[in-house]
Protein backbone atom coordinates (compact mmCIF):
# COMPACT_ATOMS: atom_id res chain seq x y z
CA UNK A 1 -4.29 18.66 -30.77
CA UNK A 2 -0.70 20.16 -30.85
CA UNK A 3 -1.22 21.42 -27.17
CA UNK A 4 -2.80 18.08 -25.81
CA UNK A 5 0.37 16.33 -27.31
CA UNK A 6 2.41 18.67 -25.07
CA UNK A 7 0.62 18.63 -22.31
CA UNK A 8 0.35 14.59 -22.18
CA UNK A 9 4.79 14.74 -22.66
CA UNK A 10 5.08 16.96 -19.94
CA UNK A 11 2.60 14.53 -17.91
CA UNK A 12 4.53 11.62 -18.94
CA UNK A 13 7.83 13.03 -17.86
CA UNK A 14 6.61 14.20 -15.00
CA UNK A 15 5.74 11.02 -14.40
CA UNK A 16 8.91 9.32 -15.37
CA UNK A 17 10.84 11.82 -12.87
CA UNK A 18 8.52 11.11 -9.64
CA UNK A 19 9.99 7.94 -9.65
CA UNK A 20 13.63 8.81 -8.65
CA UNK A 21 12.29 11.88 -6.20
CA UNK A 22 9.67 12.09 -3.68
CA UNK A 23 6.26 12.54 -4.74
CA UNK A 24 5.21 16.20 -4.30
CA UNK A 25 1.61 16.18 -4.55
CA UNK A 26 0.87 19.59 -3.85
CA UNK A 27 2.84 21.02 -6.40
CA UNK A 28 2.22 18.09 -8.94
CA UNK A 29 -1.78 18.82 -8.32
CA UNK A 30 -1.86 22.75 -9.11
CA UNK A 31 0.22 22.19 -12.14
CA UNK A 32 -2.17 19.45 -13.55
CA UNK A 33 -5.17 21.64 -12.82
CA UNK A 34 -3.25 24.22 -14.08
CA UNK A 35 -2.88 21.90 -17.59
CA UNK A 36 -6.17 20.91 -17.68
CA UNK A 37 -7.33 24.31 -17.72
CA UNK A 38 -5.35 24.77 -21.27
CA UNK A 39 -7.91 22.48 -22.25
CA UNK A 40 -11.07 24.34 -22.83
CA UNK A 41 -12.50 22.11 -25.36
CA UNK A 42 -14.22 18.92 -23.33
CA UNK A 43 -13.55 16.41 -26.16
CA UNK A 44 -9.62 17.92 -25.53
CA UNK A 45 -10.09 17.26 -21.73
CA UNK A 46 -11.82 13.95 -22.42
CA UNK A 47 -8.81 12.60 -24.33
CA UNK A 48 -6.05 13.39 -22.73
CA UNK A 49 -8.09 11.68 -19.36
CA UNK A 50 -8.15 8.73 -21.81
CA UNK A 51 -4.32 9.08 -23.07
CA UNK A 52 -3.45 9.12 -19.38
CA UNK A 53 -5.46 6.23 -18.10
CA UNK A 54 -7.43 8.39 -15.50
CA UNK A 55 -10.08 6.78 -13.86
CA UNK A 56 -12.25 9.99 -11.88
CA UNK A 57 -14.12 7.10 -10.60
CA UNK A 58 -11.08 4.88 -9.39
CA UNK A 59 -12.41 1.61 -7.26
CA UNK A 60 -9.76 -0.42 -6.11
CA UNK A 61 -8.91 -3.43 -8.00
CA UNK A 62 -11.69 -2.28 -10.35
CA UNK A 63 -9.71 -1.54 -13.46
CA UNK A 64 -9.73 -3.42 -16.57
CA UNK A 65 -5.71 -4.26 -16.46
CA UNK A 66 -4.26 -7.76 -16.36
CA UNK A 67 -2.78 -6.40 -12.86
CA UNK A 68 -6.27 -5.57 -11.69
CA UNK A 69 -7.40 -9.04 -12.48
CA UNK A 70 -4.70 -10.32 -11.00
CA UNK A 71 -4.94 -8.87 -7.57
CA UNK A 72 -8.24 -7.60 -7.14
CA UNK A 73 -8.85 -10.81 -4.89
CA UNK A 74 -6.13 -8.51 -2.15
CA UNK A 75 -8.64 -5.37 -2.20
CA UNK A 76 -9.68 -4.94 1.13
CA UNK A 77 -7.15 -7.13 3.09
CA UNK A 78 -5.87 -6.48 6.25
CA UNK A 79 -1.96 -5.30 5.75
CA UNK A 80 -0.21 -4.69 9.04
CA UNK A 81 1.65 -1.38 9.60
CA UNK A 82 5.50 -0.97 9.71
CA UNK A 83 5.03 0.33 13.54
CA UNK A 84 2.84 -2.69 14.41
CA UNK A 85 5.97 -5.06 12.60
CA UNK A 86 8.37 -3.13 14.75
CA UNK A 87 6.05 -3.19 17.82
CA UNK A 88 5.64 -7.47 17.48
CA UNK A 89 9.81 -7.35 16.65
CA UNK A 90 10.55 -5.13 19.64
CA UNK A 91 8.21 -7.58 21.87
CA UNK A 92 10.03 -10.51 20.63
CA UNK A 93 13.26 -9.45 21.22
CA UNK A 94 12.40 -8.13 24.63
CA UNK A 95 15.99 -6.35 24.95
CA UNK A 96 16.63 -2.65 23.64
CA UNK A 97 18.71 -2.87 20.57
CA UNK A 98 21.90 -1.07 21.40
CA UNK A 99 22.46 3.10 20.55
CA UNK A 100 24.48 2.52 17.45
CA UNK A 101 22.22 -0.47 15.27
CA UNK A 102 18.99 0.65 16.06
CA UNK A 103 18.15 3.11 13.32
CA UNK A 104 19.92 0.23 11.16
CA UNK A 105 17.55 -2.59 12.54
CA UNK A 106 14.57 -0.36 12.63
CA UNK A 107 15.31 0.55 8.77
CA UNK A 108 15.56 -3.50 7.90
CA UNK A 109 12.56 -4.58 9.74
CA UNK A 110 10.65 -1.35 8.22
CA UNK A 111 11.68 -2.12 4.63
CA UNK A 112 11.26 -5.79 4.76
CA UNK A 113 8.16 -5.51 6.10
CA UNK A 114 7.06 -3.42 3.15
CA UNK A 115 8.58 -5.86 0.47
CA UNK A 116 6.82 -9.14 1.78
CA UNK A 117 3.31 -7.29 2.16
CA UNK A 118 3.38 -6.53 -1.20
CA UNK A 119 0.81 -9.21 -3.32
CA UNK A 120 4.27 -8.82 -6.16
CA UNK A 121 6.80 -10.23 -3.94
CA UNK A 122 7.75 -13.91 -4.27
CA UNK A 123 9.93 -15.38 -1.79
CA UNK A 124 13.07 -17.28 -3.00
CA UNK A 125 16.50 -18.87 -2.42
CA UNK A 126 18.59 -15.96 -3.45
CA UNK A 127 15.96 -13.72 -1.82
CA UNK A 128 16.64 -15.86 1.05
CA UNK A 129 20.20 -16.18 0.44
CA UNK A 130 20.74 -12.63 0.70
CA UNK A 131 18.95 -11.36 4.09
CA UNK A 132 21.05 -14.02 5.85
CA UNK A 133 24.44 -12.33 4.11
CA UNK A 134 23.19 -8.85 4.73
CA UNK A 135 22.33 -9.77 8.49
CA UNK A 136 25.75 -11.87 8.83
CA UNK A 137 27.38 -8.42 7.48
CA UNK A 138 25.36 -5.41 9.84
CA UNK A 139 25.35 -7.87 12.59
CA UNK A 140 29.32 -9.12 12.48
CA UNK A 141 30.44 -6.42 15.20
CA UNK A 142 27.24 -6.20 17.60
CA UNK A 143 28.81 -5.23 20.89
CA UNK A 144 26.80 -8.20 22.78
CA UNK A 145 28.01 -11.78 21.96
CA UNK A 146 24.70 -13.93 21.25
CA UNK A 147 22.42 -10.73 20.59
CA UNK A 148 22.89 -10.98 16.58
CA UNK A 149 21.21 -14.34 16.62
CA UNK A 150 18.29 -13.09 18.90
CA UNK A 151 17.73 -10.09 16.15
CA UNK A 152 17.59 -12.30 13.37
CA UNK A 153 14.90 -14.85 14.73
CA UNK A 154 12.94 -12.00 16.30
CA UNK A 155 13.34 -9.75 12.54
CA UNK A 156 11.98 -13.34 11.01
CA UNK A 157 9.27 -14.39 13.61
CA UNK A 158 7.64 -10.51 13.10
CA UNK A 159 7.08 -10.90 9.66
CA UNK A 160 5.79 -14.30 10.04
CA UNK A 161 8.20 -15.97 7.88
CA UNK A 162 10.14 -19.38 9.20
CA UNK A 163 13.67 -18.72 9.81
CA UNK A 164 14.70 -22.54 9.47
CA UNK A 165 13.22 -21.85 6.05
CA UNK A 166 14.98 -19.18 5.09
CA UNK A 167 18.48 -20.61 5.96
CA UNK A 168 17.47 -23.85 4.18
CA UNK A 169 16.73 -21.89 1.05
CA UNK A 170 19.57 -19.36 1.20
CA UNK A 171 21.87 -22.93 1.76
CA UNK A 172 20.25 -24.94 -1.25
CA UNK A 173 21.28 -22.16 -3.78
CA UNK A 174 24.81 -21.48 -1.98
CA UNK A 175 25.71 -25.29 -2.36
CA UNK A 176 24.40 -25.16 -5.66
CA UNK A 177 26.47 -22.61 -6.68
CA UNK A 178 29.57 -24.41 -5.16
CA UNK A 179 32.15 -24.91 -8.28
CA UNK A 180 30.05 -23.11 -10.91
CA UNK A 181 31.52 -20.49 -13.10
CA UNK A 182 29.96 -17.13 -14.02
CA UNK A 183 28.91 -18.69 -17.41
CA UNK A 184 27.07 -21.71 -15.54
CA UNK A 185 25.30 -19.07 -13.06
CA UNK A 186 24.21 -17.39 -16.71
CA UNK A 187 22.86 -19.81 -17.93
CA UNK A 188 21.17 -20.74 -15.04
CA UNK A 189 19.44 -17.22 -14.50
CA UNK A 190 18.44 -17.43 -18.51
CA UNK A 191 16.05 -21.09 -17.37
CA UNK A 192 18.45 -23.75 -18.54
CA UNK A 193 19.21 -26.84 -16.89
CA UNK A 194 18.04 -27.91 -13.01
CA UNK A 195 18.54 -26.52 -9.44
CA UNK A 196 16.93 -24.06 -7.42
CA UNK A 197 18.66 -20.59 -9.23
CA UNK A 198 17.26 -22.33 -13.11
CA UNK A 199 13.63 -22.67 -11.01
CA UNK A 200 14.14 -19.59 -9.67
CA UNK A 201 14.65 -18.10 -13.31
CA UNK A 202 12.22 -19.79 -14.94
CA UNK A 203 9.57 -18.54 -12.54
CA UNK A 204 11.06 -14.69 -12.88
CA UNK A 205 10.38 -15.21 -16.70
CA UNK A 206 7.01 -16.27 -15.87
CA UNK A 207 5.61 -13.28 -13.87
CA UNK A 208 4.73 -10.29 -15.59
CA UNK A 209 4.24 -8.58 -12.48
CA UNK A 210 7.97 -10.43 -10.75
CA UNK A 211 9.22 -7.87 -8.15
CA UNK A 212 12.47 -7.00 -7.60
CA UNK A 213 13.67 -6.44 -4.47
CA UNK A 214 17.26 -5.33 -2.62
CA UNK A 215 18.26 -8.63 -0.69
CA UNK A 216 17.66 -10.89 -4.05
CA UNK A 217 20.52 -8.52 -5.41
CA UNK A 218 22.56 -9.08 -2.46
CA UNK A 219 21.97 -12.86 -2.73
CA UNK A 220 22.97 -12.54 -6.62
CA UNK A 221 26.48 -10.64 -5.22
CA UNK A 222 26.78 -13.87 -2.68
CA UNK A 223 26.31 -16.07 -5.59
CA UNK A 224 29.30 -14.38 -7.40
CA UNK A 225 31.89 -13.94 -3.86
CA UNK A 226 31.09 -18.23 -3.83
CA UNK A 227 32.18 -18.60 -7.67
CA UNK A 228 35.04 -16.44 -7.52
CA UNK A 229 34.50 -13.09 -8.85
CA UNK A 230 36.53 -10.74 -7.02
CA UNK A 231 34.48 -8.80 -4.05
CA UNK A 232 34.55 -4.98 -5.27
CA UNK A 233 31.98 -2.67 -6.86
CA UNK A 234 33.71 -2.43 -9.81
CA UNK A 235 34.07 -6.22 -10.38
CA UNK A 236 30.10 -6.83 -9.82
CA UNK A 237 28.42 -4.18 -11.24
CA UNK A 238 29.00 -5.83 -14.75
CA UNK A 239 28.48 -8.77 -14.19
CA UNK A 240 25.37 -7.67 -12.02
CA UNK A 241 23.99 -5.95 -15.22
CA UNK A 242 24.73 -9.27 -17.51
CA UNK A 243 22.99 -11.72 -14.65
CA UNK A 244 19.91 -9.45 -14.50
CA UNK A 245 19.53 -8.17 -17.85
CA UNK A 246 20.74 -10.97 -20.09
CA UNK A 247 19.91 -13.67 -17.62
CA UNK A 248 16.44 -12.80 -15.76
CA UNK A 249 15.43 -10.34 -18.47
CA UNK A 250 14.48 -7.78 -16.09
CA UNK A 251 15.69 -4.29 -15.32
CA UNK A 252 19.25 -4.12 -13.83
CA UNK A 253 19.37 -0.09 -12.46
CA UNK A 254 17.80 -0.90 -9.34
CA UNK A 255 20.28 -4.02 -9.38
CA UNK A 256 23.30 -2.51 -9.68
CA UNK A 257 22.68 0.32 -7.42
CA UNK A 258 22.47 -1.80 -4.40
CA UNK A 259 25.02 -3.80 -5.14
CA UNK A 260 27.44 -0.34 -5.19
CA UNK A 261 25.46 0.16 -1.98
CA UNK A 262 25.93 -3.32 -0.75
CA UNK A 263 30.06 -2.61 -0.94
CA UNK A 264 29.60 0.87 0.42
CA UNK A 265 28.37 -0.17 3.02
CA UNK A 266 30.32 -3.34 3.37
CA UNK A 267 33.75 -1.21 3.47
CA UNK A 268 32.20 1.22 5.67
CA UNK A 269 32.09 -1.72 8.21
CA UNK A 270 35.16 -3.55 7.42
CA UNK A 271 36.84 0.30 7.81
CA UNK A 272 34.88 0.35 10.94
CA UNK A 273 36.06 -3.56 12.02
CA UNK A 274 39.69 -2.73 11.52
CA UNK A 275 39.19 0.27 14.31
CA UNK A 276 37.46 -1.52 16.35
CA UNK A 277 40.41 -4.40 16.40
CA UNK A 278 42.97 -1.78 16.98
CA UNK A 279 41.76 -0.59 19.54
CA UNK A 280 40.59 -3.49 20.98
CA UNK A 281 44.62 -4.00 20.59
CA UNK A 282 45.49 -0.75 22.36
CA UNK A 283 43.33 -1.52 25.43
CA UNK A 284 44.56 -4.98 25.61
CA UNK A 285 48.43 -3.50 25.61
CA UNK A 286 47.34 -0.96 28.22
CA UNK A 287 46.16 -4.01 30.17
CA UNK A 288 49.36 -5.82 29.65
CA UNK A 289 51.33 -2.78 30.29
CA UNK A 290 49.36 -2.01 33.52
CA UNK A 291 49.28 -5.73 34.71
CA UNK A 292 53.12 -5.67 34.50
CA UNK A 293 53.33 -2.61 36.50
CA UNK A 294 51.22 -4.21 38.71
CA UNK A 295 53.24 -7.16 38.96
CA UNK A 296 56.63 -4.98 38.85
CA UNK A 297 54.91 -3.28 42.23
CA UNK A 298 53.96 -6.46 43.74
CA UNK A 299 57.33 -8.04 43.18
CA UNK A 300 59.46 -4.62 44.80
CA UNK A 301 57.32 -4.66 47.70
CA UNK A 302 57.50 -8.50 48.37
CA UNK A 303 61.23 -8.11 48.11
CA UNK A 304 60.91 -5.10 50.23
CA UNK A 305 58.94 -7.03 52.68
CA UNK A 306 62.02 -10.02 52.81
CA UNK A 307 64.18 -7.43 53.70
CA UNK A 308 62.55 -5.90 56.36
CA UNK A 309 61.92 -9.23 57.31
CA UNK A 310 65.11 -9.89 57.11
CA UNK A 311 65.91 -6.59 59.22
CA UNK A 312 63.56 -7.48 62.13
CA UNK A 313 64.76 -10.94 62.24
CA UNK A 314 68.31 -8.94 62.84
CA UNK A 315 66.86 -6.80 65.18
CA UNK A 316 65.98 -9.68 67.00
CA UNK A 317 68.48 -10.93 66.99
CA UNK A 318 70.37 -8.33 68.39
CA UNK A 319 67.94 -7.64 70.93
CA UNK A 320 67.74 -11.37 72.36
CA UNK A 321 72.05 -11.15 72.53
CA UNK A 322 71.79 -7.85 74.86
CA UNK A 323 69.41 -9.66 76.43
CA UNK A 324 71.91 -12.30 77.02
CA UNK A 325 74.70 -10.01 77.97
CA UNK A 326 72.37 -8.22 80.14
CA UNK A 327 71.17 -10.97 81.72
CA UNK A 328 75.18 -12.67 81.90
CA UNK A 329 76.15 -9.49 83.63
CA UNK A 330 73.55 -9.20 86.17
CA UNK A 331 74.52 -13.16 87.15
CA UNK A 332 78.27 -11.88 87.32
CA UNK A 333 76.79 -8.83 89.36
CA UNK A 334 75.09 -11.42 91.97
CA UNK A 335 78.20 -14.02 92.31
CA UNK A 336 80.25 -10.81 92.84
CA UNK A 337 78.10 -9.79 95.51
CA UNK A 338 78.01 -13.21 97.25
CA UNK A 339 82.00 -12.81 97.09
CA UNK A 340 81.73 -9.36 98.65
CA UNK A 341 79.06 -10.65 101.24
CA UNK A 342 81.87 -14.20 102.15
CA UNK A 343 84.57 -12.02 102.44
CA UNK A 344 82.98 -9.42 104.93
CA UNK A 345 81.83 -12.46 106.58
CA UNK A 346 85.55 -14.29 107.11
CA UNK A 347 86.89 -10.83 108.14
């Protein structure tokens, strides 16, 4: 029994570590087989299937677990694929999302996807709360004014959830939260008192099965930049742990993590904002700089074109007085002729 203790450890750990790495199932495989084969003895082989909860004859929804029972009603249903979300998004937008946001856009309506299909999730107000502030966030700088409005309906209308919804949640808990303290917000998340985040709680506490998933921790890190708590990583991660563990009584690793994520990528975009403004700056003093030239041009040759207007108006000028003198002379030339002509004439 000494080696079928070891054996079910290293399973166990094995197990433990799969869930922070991808599963290799190749490798994983040959080494059980390779385990099981320690195990001559069937009674050895037969308990350590039992210590490990194996079913060889798995049915689906079949097992005799309270999560079984609970689901087993799903087994069977029709779950749409994360291409066929994207496929229905991509329809309803019916514009290519540009270069730079699509792997971004593609990622949210992928993972979101995945989180509402799954029978655990439960929709609510700071769930809600959150995927608004994460869209207001990616979306802030989309090159094409209008566009980040058309995502968001056509992200919401794919996964066949109400967007009016959605805001009206997100807005019930961020106007509750309106003057509160972090105590009050505590307190809240621990059941006590009224409002949507206490309901919110209370059902948490309820579910055995309550999933946790990344834009209900970004609507708990909205719910602190509304009471005051200073926006940094440092600042929430704390308070992040207290809210989920203390408060909600569930896990707060996953928690915290994207909320270090959330600013990561926050700053990243606020770095990328501030370059974005100066050089919107630089090409607007360009503009300035080359509509003055402009201008500068324009005004030399307009004052070039008054003096040579001035010039030919001389010239003119000039040309109508010889004219005149021309003219003058040739009458002079004619009476002094006539003269000529009289005298000849008389003589």
């Amino acid at each position: 029994m000494k080696v079928h203790a070891t054996v079910l450890a290293l399973a166990l750990a094995t197990q433990a570590a799969s869930a922070f790495v991808s599963p290799q199932h190749s490798t994983f495989g040959a080494r059980s087989n390779t385990a099981l084969n320690i195990l001559k003895d069937d009674e050895d082989k037969a308990a350590l299937d039992k210590a490990l909860g194996r079913q060889l004859d798995y049915q689906p929804g079949a097992a005799d677990t309270e999560f079984a029972r609970k689901y087993r009603h799903l087994k069977g249903a029709d779950i749409r694929t994360v291409g066929e979300a994207f496929s229905e998004f991509t329809s309803i937008l019916g514009r290519p999302v540009n270069a730079l946001y699509k792997s971004m856009v593609s990622d949210i309506v992928g993972s979101t996807h995945l989180t509402i299909v799954n029978a655990r999730f439960k929709r609510d107000g700071i769930w809600s709360l959150g995927i608004v502030s994460a869209l207001d966030l990616l979306l802030k700088n989309y090159p094409e004014p209008g566009v980040q409005a058309e995502i968001r309906s056509a992200l919401f209308e794919s996964l066949g959830i109400s967007e009016e919804e959605i805001i009206s949640e997100g807005e019930a808990v961020s106007a509750w939260a309106q003057g509160k303290t972090r105590a009050e917000v505590l307190a809240a998340l621990n059941g006590e008192g009224d409002g949507p985040v206490a309901e919110i709680a209370r059902a948490a506490k309820a579910d055995e099965f309550w999933m946790y998933s990344r834009f209900f921790g970004i609507g708990l890190v909205k719910v602190m930049e509304i009471v005051g708590i200073e926006m940094s990583a440092d600042e929430t991660y704390p308070i992040m742990e207290e809210w989920m563990d203390k408060g909600l009584g569930k896990p707060f690793y996953t928690a915290c993590a994207d909320s270090d994520q959330y600013f990561k990528i926050k700053n990243k975009l606020d770095l990328m904002e501030t370059m974005m403004k100066e050089i919107e700056i630089r090409e607007k003093k360009r503009m300035a700089e080359r509509l003055e030239a402009k201008a500068e041009a324009a005004l030399a040759k307009a004052e070039r074109d008054v003096e040579m207007q001035k010039e030919i108006e001389a010239e003119k000028e000039r040309l109508e007085a010889k004219a005149e003198a021309a003219l003058a002379k040739a009458e002079r030339d004619v009476e002094m002729q006539k003269e000529i002509e009289a005298e000849k004439t008389s003589a």
